[in-house]
Protein backbone atom coordinates (compact mmCIF):
# COMPACT_ATOMS: atom_id res chain seq x y z
CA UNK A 1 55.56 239.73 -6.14
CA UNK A 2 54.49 236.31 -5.48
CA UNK A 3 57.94 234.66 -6.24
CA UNK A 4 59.52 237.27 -3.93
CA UNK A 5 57.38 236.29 -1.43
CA UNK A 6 58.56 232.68 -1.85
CA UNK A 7 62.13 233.26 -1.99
CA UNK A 8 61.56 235.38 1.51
CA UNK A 9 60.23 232.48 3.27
CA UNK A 10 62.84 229.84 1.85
CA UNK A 11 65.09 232.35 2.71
CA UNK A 12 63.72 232.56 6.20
CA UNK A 13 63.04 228.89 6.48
CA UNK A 14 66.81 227.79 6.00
CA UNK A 15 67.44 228.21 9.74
CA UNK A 16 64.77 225.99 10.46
CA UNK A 17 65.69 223.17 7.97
CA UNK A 18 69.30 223.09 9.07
CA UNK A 19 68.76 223.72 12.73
CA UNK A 20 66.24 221.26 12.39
CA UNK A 21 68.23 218.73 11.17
CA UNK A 22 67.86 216.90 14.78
CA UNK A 23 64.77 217.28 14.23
CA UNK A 24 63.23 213.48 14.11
CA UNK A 25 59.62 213.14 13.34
CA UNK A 26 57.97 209.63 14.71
CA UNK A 27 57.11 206.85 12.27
CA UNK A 28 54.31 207.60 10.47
CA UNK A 29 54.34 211.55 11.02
CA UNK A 30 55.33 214.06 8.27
CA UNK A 31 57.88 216.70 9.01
CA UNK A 32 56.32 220.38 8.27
CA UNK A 33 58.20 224.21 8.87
CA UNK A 34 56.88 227.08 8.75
CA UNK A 35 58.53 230.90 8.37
CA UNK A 36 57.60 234.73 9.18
CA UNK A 37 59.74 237.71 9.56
CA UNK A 38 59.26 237.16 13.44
CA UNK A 39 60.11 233.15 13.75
CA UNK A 40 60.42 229.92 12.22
CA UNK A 41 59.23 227.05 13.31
CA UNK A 42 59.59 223.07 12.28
CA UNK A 43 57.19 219.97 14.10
CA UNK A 44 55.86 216.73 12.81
CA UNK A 45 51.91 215.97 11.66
CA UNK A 46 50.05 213.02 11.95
CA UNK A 47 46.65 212.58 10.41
CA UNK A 48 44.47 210.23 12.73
CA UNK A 49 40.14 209.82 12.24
CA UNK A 50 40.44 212.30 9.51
CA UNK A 51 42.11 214.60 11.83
CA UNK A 52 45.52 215.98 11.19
CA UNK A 53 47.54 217.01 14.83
CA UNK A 54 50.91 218.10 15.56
CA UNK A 55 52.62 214.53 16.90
CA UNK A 56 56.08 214.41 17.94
CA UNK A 57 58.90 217.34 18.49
CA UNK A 58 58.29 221.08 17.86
CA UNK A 59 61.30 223.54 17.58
CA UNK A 60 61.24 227.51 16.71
CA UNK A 61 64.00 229.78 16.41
CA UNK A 62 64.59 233.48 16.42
CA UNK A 63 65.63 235.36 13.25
CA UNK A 64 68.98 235.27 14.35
CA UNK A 65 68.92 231.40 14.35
CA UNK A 66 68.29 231.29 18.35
CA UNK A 67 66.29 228.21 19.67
CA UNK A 68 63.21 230.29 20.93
CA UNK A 69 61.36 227.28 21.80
CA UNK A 70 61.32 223.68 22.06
CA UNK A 71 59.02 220.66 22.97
CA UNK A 72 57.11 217.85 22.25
CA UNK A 73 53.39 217.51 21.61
CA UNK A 74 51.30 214.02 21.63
CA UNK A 75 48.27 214.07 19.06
CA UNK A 76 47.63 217.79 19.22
CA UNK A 77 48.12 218.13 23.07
CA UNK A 78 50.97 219.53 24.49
CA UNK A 79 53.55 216.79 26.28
CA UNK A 80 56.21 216.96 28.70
CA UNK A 81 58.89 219.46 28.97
CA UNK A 82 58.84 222.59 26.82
CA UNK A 83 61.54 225.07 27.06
CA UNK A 84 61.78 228.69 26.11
CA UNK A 85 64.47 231.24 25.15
CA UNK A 86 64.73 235.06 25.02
CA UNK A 87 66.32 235.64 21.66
CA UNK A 88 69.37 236.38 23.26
CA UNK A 89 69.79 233.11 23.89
CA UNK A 90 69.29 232.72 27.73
CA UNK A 91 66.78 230.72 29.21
CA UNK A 92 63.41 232.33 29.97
CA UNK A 93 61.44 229.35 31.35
CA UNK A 94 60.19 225.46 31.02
CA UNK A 95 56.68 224.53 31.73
CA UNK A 96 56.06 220.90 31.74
CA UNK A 97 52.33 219.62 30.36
CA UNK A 98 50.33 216.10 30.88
CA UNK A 99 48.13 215.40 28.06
CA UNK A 100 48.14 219.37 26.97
CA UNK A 101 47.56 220.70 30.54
CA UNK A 102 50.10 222.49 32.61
CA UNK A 103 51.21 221.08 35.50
CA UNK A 104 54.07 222.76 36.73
CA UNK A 105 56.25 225.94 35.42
CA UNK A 106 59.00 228.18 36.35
CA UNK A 107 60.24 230.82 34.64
CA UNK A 108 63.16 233.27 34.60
CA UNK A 109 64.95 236.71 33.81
CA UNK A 110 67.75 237.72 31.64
CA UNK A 111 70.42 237.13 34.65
CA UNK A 112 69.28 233.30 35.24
CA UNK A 113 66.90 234.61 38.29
CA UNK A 114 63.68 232.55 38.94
CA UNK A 115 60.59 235.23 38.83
CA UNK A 116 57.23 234.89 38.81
CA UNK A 117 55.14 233.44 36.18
CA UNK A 118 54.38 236.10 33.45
CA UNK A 119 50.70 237.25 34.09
CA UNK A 120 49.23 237.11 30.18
C-alpha cells in the first residue's frame, strides 16, 4: 500500500515539477513540492538560527495543472504580490503583503467583476 501511495503523489507531483520549472529558488534556499489529491504545491526553504522558513517563490496548481496560486514569501512572512486562480483558470484575486501583513486586496468573480473581499 505504501508504494502505491508513493507512486500517487509522484504521480500528482509531476505538474508541479514541470510547471515549476520557472520556478527559481534564491541562493542558498532548497527547492521543496508537495502533492494531495486537492493541490500541489512547489516553494523554496531556507534554514536560518536553527529555523527552517519558506524564502523565496511559492506556486500551487489545481489537479488539472491550473496555477491556483502564486507568490513570494521572505523568511516565513508573506511578501509582495500574491495572486489567486479559480481552477478554471480565471483570476479570483491578488492581495499584496509587507513583511507577512496585508496591506491591500481586491478580489474578483468568475466574469472578471471586482466584489467584495470573501468574509472567512
Amino acid at each position: 500500500m505504501r508504494a502505491v501511495h508513493c507512486l500517487f503523489t509522484l504521480c500528482l507531483l509531476i505538474p508541479a515539477i514541470s510547471n515549476g520549472g520557472s520556478l527559481v529558488c534564491p541562493k542558498g534556499t532548497t527547492p521543496k513540492a508537495e502533492a494531495t489529491p486537492e493541490l500541489s504545491e512547489a516553494w523554496c526553504e531556507i534554514s536560518k538560527d536553527g529555523t527552517t522558513f519558506q524564502h523565496g517563490p511559492y506556486r500551487a496548481w489545481w489537479p488539472n495543472g491550473k496555477l491556483s496560486t502564486e507568490g513570494q514569501y521572505a523568511y516565513g512572512k508573506q511578501t509582495g504580490r500574491w495572486r489567486g486562480w479559480y481552477v478554471t483558470g480565471e483570476l479570483q484575486g491578488e492581495e499584496w503583503y509587507e513583511e507577512g501583513r496585508k496591506i491591500r486586496s481586491r478580489y474578483f468573480d468568475k466574469t472578471h467583476h471586482e466584489i467584495p473581499e470573501p468574509k472567512t
